[in-house]
PDBML (XML) file of the C-alpha atoms, coordinates in Angstrom:
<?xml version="1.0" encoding="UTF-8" ?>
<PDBx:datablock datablockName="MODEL"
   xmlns:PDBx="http://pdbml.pdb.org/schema/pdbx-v50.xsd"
   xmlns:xsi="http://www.w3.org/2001/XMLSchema-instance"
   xsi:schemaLocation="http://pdbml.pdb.org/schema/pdbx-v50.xsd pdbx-v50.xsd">
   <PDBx:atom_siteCategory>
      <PDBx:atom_site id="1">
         <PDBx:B_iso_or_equiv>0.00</PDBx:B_iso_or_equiv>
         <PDBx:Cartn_x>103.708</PDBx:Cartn_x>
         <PDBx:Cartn_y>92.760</PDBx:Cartn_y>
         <PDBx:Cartn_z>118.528</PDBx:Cartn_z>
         <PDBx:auth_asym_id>A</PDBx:auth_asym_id>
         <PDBx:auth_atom_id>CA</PDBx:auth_atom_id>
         <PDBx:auth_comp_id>UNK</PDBx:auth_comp_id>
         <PDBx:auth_seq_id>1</PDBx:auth_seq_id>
         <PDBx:group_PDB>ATOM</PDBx:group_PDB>
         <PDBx:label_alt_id xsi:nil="true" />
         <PDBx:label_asym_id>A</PDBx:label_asym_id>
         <PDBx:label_atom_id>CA</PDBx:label_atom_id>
         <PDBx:label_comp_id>UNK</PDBx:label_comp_id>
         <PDBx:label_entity_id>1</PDBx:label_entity_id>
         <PDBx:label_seq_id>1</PDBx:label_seq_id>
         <PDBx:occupancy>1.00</PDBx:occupancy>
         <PDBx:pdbx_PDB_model_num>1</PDBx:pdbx_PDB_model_num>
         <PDBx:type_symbol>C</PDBx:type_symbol>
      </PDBx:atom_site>
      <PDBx:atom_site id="2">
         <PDBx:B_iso_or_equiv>0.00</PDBx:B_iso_or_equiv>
         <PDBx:Cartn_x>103.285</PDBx:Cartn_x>
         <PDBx:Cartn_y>90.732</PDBx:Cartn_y>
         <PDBx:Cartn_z>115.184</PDBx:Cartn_z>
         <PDBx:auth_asym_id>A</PDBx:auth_asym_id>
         <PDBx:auth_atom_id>CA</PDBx:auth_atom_id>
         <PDBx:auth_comp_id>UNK</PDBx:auth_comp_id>
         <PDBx:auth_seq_id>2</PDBx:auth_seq_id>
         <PDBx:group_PDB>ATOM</PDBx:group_PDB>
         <PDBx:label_alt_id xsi:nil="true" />
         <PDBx:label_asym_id>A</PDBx:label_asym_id>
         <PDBx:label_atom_id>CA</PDBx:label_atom_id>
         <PDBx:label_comp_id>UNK</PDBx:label_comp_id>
         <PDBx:label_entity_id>1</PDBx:label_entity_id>
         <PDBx:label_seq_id>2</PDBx:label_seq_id>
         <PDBx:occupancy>1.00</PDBx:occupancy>
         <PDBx:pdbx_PDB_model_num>1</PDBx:pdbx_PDB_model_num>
         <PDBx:type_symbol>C</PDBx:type_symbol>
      </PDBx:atom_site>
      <PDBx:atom_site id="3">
         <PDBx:B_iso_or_equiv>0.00</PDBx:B_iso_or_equiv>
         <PDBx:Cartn_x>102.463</PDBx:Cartn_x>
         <PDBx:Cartn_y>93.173</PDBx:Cartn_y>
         <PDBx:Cartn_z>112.723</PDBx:Cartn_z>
         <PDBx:auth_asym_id>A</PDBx:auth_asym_id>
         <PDBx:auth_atom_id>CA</PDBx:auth_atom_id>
         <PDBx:auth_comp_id>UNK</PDBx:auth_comp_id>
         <PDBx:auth_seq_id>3</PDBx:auth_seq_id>
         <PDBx:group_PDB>ATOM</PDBx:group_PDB>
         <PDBx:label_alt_id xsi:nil="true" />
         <PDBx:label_asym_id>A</PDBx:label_asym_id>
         <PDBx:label_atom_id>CA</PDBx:label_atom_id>
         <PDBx:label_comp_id>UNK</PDBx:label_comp_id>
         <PDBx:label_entity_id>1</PDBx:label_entity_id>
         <PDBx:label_seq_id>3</PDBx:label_seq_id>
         <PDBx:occupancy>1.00</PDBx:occupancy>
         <PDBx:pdbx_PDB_model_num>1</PDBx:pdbx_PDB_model_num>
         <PDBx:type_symbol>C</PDBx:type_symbol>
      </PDBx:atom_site>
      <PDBx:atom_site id="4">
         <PDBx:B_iso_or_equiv>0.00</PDBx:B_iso_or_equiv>
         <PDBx:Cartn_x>99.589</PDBx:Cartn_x>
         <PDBx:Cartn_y>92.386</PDBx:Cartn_y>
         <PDBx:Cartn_z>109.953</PDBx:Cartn_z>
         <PDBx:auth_asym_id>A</PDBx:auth_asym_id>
         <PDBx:auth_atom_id>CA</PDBx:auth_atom_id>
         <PDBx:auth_comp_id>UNK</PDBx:auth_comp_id>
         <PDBx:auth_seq_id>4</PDBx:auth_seq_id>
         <PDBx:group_PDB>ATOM</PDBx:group_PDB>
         <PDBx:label_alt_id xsi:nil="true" />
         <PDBx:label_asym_id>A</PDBx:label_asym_id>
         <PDBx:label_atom_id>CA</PDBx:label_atom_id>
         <PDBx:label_comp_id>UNK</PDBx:label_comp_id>
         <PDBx:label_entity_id>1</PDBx:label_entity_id>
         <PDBx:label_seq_id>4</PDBx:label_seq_id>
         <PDBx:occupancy>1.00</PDBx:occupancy>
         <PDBx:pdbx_PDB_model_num>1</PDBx:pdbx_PDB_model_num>
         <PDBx:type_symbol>C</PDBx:type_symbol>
      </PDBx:atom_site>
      <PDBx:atom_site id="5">
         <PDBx:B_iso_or_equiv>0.00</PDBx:B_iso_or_equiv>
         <PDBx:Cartn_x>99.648</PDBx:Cartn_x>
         <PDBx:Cartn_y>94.073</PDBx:Cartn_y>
         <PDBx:Cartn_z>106.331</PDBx:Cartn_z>
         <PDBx:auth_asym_id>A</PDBx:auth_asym_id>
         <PDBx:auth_atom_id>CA</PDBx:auth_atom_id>
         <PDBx:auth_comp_id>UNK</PDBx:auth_comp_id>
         <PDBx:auth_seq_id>5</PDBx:auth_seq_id>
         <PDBx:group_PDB>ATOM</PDBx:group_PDB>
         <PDBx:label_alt_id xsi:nil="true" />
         <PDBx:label_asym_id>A</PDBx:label_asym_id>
         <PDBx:label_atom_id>CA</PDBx:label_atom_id>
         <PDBx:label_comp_id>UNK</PDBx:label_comp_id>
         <PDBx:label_entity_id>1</PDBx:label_entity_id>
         <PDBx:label_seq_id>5</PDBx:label_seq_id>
         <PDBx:occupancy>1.00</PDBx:occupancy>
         <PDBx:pdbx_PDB_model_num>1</PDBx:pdbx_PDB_model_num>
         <PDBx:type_symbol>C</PDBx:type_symbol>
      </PDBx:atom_site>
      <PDBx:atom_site id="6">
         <PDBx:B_iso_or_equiv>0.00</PDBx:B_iso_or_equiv>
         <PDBx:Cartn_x>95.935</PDBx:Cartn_x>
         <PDBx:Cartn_y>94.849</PDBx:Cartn_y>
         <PDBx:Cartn_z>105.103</PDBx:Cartn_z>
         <PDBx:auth_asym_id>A</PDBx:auth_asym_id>
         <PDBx:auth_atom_id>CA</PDBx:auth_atom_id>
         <PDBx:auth_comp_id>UNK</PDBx:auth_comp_id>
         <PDBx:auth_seq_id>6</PDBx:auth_seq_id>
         <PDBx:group_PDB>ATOM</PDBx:group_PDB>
         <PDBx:label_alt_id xsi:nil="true" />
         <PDBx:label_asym_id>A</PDBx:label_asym_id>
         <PDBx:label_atom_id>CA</PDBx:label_atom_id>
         <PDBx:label_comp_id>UNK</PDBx:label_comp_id>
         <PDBx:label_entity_id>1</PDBx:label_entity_id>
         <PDBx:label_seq_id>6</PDBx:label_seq_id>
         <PDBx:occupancy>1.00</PDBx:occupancy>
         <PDBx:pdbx_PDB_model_num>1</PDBx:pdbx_PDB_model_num>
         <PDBx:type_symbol>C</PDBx:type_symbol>
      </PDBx:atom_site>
      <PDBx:atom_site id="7">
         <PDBx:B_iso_or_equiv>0.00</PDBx:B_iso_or_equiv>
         <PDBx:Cartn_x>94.405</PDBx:Cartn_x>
         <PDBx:Cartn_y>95.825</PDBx:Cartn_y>
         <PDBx:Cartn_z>102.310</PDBx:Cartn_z>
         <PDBx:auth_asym_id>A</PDBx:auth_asym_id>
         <PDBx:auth_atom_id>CA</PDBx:auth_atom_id>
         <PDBx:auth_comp_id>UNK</PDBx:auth_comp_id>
         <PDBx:auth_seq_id>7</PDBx:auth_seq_id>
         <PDBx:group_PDB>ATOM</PDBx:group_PDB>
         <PDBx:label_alt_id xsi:nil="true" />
         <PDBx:label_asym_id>A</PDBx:label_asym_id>
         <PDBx:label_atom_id>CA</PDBx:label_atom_id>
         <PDBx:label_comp_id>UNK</PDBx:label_comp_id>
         <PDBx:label_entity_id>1</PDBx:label_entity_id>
         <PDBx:label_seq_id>7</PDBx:label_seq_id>
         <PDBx:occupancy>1.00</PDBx:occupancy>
         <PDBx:pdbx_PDB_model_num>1</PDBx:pdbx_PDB_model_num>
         <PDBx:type_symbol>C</PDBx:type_symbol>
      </PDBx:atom_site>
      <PDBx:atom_site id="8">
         <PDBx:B_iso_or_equiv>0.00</PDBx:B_iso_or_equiv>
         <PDBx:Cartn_x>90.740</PDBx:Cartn_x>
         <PDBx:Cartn_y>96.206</PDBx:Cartn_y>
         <PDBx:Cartn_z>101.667</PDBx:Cartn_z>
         <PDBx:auth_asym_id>A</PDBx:auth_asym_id>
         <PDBx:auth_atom_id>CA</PDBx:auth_atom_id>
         <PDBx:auth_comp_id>UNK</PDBx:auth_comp_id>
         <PDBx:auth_seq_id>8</PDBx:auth_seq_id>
         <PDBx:group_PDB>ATOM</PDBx:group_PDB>
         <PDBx:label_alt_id xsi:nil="true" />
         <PDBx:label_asym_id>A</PDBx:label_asym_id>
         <PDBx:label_atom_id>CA</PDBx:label_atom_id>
         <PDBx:label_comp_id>UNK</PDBx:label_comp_id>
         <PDBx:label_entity_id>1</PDBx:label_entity_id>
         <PDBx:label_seq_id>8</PDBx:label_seq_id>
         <PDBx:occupancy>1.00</PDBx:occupancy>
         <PDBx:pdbx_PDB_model_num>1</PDBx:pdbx_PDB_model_num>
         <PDBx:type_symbol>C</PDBx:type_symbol>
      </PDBx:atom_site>
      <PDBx:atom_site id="9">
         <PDBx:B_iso_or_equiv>0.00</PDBx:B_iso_or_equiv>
         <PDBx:Cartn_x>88.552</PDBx:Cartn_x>
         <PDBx:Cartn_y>96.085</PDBx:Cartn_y>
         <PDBx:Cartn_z>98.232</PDBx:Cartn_z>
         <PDBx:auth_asym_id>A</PDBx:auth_asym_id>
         <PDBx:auth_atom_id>CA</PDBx:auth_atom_id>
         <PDBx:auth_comp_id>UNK</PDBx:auth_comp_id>
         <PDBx:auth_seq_id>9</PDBx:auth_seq_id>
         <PDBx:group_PDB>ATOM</PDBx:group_PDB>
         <PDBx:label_alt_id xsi:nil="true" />
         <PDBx:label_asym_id>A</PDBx:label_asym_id>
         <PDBx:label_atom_id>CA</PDBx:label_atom_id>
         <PDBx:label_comp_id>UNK</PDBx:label_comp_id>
         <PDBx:label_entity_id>1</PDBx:label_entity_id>
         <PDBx:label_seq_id>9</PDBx:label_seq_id>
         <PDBx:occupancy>1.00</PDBx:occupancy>
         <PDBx:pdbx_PDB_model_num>1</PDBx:pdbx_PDB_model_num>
         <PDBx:type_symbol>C</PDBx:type_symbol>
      </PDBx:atom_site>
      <PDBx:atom_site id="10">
         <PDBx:B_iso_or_equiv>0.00</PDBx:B_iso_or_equiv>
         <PDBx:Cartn_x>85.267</PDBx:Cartn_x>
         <PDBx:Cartn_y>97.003</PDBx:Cartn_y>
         <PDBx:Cartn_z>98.192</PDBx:Cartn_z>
         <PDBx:auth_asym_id>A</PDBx:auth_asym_id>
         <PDBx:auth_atom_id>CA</PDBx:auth_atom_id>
         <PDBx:auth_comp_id>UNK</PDBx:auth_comp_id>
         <PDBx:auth_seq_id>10</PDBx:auth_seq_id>
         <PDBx:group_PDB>ATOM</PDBx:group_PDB>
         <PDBx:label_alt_id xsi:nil="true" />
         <PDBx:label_asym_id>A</PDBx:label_asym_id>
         <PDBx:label_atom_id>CA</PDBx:label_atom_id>
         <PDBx:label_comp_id>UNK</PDBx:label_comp_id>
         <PDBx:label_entity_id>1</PDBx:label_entity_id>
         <PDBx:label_seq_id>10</PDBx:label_seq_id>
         <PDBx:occupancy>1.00</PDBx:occupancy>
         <PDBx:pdbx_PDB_model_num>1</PDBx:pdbx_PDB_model_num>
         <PDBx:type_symbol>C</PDBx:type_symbol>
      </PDBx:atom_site>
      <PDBx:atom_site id="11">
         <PDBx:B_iso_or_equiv>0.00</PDBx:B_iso_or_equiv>
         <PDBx:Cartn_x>85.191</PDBx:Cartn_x>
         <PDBx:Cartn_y>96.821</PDBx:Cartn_y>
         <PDBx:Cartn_z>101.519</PDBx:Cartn_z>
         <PDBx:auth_asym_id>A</PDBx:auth_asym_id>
         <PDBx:auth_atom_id>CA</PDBx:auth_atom_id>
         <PDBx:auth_comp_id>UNK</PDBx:auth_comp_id>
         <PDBx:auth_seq_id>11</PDBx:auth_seq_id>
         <PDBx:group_PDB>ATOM</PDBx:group_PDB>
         <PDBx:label_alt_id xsi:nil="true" />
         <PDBx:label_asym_id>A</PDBx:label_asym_id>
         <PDBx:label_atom_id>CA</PDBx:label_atom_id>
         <PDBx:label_comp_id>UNK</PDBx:label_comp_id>
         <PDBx:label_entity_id>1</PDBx:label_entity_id>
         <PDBx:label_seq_id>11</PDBx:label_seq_id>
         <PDBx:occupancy>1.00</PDBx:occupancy>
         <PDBx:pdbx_PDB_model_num>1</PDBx:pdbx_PDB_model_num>
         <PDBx:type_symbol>C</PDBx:type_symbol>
      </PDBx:atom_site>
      <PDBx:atom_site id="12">
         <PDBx:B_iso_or_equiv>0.00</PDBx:B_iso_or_equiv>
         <PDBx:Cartn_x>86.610</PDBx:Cartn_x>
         <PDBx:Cartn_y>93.741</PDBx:Cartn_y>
         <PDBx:Cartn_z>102.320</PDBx:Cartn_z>
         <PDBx:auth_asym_id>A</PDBx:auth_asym_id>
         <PDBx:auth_atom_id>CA</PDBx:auth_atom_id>
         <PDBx:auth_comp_id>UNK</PDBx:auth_comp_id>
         <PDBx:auth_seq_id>12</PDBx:auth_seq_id>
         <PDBx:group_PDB>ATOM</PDBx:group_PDB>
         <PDBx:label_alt_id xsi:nil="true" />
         <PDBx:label_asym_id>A</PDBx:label_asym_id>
         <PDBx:label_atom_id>CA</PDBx:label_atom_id>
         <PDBx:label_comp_id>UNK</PDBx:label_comp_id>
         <PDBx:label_entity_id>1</PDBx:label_entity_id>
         <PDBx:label_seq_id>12</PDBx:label_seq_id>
         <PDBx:occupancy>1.00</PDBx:occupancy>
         <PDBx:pdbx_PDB_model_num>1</PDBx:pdbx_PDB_model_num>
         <PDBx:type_symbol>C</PDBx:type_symbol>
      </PDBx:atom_site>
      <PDBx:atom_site id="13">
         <PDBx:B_iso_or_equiv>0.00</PDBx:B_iso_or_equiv>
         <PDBx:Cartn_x>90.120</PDBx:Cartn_x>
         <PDBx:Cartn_y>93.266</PDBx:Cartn_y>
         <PDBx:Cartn_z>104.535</PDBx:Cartn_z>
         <PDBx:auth_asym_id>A</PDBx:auth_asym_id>
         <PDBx:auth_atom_id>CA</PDBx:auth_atom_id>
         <PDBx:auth_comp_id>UNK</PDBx:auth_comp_id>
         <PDBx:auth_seq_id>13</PDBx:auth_seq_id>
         <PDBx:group_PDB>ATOM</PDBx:group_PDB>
         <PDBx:label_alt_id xsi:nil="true" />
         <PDBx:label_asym_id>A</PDBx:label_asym_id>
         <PDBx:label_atom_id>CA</PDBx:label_atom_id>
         <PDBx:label_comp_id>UNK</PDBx:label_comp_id>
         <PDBx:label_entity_id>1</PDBx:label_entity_id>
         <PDBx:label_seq_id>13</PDBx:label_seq_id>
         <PDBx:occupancy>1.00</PDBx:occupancy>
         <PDBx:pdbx_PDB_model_num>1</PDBx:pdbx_PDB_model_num>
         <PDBx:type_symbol>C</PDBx:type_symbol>
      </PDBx:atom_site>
      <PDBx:atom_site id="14">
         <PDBx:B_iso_or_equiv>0.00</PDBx:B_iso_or_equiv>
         <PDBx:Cartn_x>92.839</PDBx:Cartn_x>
         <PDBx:Cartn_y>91.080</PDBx:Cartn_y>
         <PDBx:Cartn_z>102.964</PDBx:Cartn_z>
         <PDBx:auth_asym_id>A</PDBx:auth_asym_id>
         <PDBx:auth_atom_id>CA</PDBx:auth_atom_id>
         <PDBx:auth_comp_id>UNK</PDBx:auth_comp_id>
         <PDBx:auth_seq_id>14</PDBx:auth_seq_id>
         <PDBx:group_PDB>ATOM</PDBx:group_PDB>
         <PDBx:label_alt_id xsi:nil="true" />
         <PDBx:label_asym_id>A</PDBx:label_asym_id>
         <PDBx:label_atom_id>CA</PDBx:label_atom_id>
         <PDBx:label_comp_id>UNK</PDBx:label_comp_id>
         <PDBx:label_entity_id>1</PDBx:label_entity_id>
         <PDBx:label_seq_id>14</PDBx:label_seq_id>
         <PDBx:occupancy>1.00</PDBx:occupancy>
         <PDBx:pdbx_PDB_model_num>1</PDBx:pdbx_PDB_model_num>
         <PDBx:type_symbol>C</PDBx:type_symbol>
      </PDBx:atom_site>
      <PDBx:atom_site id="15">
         <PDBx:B_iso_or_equiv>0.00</PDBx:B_iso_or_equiv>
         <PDBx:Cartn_x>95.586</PDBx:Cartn_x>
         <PDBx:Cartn_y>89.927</PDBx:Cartn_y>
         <PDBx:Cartn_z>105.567</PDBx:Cartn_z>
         <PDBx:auth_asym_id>A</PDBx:auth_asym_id>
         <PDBx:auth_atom_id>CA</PDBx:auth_atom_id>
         <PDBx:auth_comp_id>UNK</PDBx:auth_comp_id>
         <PDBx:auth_seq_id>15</PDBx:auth_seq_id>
         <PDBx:group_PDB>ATOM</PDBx:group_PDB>
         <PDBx:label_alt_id xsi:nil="true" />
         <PDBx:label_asym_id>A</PDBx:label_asym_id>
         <PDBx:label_atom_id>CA</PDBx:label_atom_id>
         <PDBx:label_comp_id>UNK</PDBx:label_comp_id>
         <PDBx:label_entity_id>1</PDBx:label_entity_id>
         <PDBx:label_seq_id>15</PDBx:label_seq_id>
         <PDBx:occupancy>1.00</PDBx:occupancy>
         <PDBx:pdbx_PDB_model_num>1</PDBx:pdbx_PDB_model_num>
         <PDBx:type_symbol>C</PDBx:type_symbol>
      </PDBx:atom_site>
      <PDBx:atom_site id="16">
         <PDBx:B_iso_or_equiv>0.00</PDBx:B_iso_or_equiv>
         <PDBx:Cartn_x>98.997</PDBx:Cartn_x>
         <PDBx:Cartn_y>89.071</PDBx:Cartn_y>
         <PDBx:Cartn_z>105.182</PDBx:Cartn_z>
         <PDBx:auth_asym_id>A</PDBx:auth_asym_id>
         <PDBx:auth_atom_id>CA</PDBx:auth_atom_id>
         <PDBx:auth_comp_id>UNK</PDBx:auth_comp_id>
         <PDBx:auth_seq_id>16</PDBx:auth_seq_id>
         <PDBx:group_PDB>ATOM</PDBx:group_PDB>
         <PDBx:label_alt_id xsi:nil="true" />
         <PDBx:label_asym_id>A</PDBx:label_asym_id>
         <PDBx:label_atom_id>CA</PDBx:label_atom_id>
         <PDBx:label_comp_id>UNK</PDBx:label_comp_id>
         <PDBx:label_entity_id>1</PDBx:label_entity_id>
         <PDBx:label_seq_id>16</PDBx:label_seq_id>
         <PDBx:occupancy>1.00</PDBx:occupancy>
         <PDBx:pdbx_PDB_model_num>1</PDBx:pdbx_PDB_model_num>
         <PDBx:type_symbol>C</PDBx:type_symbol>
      </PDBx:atom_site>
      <PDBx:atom_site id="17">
         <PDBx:B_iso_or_equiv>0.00</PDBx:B_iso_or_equiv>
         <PDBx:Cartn_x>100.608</PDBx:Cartn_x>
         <PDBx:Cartn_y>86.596</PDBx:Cartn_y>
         <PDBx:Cartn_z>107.370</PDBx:Cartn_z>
         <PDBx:auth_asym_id>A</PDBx:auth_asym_id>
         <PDBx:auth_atom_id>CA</PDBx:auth_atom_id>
         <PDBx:auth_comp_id>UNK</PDBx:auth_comp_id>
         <PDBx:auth_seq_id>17</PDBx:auth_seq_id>
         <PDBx:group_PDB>ATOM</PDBx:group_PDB>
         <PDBx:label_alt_id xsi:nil="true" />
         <PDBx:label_asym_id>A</PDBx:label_asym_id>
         <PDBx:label_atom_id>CA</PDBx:label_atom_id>
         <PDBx:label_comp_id>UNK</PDBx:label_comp_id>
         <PDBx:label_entity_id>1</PDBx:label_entity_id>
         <PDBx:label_seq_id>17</PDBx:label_seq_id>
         <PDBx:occupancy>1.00</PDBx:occupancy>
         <PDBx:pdbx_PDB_model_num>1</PDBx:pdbx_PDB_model_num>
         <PDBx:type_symbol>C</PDBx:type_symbol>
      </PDBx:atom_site>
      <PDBx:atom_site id="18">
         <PDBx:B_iso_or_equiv>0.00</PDBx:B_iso_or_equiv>
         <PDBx:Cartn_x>102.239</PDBx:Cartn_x>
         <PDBx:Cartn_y>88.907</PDBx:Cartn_y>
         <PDBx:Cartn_z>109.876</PDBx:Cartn_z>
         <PDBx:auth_asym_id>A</PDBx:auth_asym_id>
         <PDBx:auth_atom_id>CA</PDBx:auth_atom_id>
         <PDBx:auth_comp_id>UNK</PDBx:auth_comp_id>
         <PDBx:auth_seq_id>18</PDBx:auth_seq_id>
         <PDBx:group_PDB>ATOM</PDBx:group_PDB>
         <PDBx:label_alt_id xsi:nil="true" />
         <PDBx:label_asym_id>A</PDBx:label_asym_id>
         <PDBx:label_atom_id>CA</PDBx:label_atom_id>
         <PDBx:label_comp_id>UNK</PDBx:label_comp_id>
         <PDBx:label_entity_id>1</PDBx:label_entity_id>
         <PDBx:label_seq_id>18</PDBx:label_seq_id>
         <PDBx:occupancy>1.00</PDBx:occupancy>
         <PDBx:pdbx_PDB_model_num>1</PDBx:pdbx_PDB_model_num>
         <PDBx:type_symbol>C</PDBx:type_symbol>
      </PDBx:atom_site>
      <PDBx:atom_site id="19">
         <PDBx:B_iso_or_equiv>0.00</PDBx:B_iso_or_equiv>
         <PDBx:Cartn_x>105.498</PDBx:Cartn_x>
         <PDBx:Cartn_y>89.908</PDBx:Cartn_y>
         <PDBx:Cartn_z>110.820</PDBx:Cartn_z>
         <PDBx:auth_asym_id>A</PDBx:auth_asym_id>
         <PDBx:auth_atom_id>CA</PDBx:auth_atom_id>
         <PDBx:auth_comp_id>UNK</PDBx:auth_comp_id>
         <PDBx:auth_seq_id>19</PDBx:auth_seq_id>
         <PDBx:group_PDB>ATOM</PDBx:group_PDB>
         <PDBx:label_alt_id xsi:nil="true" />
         <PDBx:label_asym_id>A</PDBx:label_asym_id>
         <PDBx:label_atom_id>CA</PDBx:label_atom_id>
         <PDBx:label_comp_id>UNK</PDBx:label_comp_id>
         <PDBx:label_entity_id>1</PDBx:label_entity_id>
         <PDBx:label_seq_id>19</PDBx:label_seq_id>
         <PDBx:occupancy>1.00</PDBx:occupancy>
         <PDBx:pdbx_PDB_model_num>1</PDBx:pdbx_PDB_model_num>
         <PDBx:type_symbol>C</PDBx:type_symbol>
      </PDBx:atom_site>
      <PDBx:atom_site id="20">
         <PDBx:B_iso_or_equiv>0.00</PDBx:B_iso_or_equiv>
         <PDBx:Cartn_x>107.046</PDBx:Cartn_x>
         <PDBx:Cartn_y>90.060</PDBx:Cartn_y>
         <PDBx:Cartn_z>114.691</PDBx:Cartn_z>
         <PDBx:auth_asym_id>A</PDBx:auth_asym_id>
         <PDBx:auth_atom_id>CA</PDBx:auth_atom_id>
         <PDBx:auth_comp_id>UNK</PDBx:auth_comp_id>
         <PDBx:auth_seq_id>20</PDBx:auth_seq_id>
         <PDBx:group_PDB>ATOM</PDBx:group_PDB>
         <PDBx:label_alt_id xsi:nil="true" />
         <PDBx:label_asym_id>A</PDBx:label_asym_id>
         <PDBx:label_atom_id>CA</PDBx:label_atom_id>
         <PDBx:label_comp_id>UNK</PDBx:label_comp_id>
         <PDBx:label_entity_id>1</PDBx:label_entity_id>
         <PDBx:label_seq_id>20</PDBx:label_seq_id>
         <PDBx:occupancy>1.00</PDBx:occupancy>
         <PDBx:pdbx_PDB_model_num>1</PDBx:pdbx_PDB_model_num>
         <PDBx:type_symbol>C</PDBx:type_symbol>
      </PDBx:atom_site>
      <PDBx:atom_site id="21">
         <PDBx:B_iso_or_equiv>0.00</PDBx:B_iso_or_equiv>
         <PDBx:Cartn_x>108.626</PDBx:Cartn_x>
         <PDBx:Cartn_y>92.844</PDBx:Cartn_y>
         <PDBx:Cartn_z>116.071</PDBx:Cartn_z>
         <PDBx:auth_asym_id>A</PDBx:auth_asym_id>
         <PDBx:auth_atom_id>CA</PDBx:auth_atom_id>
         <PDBx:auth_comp_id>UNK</PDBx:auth_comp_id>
         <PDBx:auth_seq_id>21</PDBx:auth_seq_id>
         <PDBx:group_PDB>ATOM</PDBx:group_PDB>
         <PDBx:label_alt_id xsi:nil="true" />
         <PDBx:label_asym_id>A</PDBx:label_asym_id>
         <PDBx:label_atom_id>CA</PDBx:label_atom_id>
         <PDBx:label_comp_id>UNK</PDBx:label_comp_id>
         <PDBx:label_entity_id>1</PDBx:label_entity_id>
         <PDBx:label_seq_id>21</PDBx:label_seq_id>
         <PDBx:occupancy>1.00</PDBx:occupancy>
         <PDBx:pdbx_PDB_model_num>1</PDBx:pdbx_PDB_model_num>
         <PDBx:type_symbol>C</PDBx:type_symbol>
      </PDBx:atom_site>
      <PDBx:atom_site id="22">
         <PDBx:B_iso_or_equiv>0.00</PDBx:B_iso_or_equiv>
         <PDBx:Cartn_x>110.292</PDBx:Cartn_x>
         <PDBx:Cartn_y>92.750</PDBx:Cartn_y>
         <PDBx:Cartn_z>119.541</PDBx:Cartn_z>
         <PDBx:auth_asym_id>A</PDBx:auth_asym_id>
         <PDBx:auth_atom_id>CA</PDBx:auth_atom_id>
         <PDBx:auth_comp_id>UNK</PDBx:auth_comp_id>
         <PDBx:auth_seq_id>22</PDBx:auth_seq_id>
         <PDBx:group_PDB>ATOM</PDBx:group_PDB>
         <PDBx:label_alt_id xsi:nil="true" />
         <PDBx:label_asym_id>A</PDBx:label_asym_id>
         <PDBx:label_atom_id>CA</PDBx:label_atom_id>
         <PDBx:label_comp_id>UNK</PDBx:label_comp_id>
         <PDBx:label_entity_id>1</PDBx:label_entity_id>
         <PDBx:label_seq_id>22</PDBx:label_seq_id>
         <PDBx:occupancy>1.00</PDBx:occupancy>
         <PDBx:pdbx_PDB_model_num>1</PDBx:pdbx_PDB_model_num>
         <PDBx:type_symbol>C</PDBx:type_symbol>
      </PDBx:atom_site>
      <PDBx:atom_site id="23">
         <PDBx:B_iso_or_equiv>0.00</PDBx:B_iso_or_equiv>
         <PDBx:Cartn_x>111.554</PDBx:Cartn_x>
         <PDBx:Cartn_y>95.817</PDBx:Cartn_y>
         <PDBx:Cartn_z>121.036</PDBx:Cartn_z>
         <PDBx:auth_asym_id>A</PDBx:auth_asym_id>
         <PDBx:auth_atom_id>CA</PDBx:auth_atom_id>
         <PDBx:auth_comp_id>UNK</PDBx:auth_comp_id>
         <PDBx:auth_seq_id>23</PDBx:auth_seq_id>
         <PDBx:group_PDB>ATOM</PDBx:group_PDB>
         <PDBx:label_alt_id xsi:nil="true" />
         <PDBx:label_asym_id>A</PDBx:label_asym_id>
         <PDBx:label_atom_id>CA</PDBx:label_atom_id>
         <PDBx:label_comp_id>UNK</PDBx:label_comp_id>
         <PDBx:label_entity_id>1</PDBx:label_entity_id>
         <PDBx:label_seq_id>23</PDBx:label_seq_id>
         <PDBx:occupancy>1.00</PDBx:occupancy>
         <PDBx:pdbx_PDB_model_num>1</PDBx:pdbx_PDB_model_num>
         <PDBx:type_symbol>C</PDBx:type_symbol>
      </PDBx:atom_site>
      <PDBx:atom_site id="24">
         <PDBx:B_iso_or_equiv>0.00</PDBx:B_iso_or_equiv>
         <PDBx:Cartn_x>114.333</PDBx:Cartn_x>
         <PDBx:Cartn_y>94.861</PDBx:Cartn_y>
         <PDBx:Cartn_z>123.999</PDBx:Cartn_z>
         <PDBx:auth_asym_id>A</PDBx:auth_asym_id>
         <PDBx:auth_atom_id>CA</PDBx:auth_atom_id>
         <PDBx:auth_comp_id>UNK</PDBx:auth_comp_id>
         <PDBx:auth_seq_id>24</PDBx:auth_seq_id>
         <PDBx:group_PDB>ATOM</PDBx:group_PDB>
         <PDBx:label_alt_id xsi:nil="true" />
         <PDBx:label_asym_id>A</PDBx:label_asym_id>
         <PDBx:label_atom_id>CA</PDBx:label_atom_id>
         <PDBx:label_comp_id>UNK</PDBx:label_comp_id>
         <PDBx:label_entity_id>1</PDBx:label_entity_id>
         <PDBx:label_seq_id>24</PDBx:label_seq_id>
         <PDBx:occupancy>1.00</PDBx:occupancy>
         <PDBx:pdbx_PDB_model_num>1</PDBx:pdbx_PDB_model_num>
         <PDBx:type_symbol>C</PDBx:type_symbol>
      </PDBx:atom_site>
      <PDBx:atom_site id="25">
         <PDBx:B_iso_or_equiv>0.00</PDBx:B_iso_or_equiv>
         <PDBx:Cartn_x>114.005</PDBx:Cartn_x>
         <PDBx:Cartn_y>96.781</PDBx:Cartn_y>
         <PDBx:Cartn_z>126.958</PDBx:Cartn_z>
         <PDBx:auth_asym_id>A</PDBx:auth_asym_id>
         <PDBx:auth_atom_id>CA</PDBx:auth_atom_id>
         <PDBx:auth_comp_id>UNK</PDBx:auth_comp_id>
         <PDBx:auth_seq_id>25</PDBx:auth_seq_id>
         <PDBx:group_PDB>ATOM</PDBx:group_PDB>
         <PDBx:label_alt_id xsi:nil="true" />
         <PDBx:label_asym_id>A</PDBx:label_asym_id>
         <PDBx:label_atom_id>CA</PDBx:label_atom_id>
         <PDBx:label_comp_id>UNK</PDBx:label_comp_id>
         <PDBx:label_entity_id>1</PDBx:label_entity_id>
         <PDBx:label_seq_id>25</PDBx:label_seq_id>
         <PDBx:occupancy>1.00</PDBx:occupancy>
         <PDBx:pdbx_PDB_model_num>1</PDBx:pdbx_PDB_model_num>
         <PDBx:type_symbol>C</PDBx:type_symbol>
      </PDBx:atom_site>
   </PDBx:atom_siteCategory>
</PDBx:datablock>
């Protein structure tokens, strides 16, 4: 999946730009 940092102040969700990680079979 591409995996999204968050971070939330007062309330509110921040998102960084996401990272992919593929896990071969």
């Amino acid at each position: 999946a591409v995996y999204y940092c968050t971070a939330v102040t007062y309330g509110y969700s921040w998102w960084g730009q996401g990272t992919q990680v593929t896990v071969s079979s």
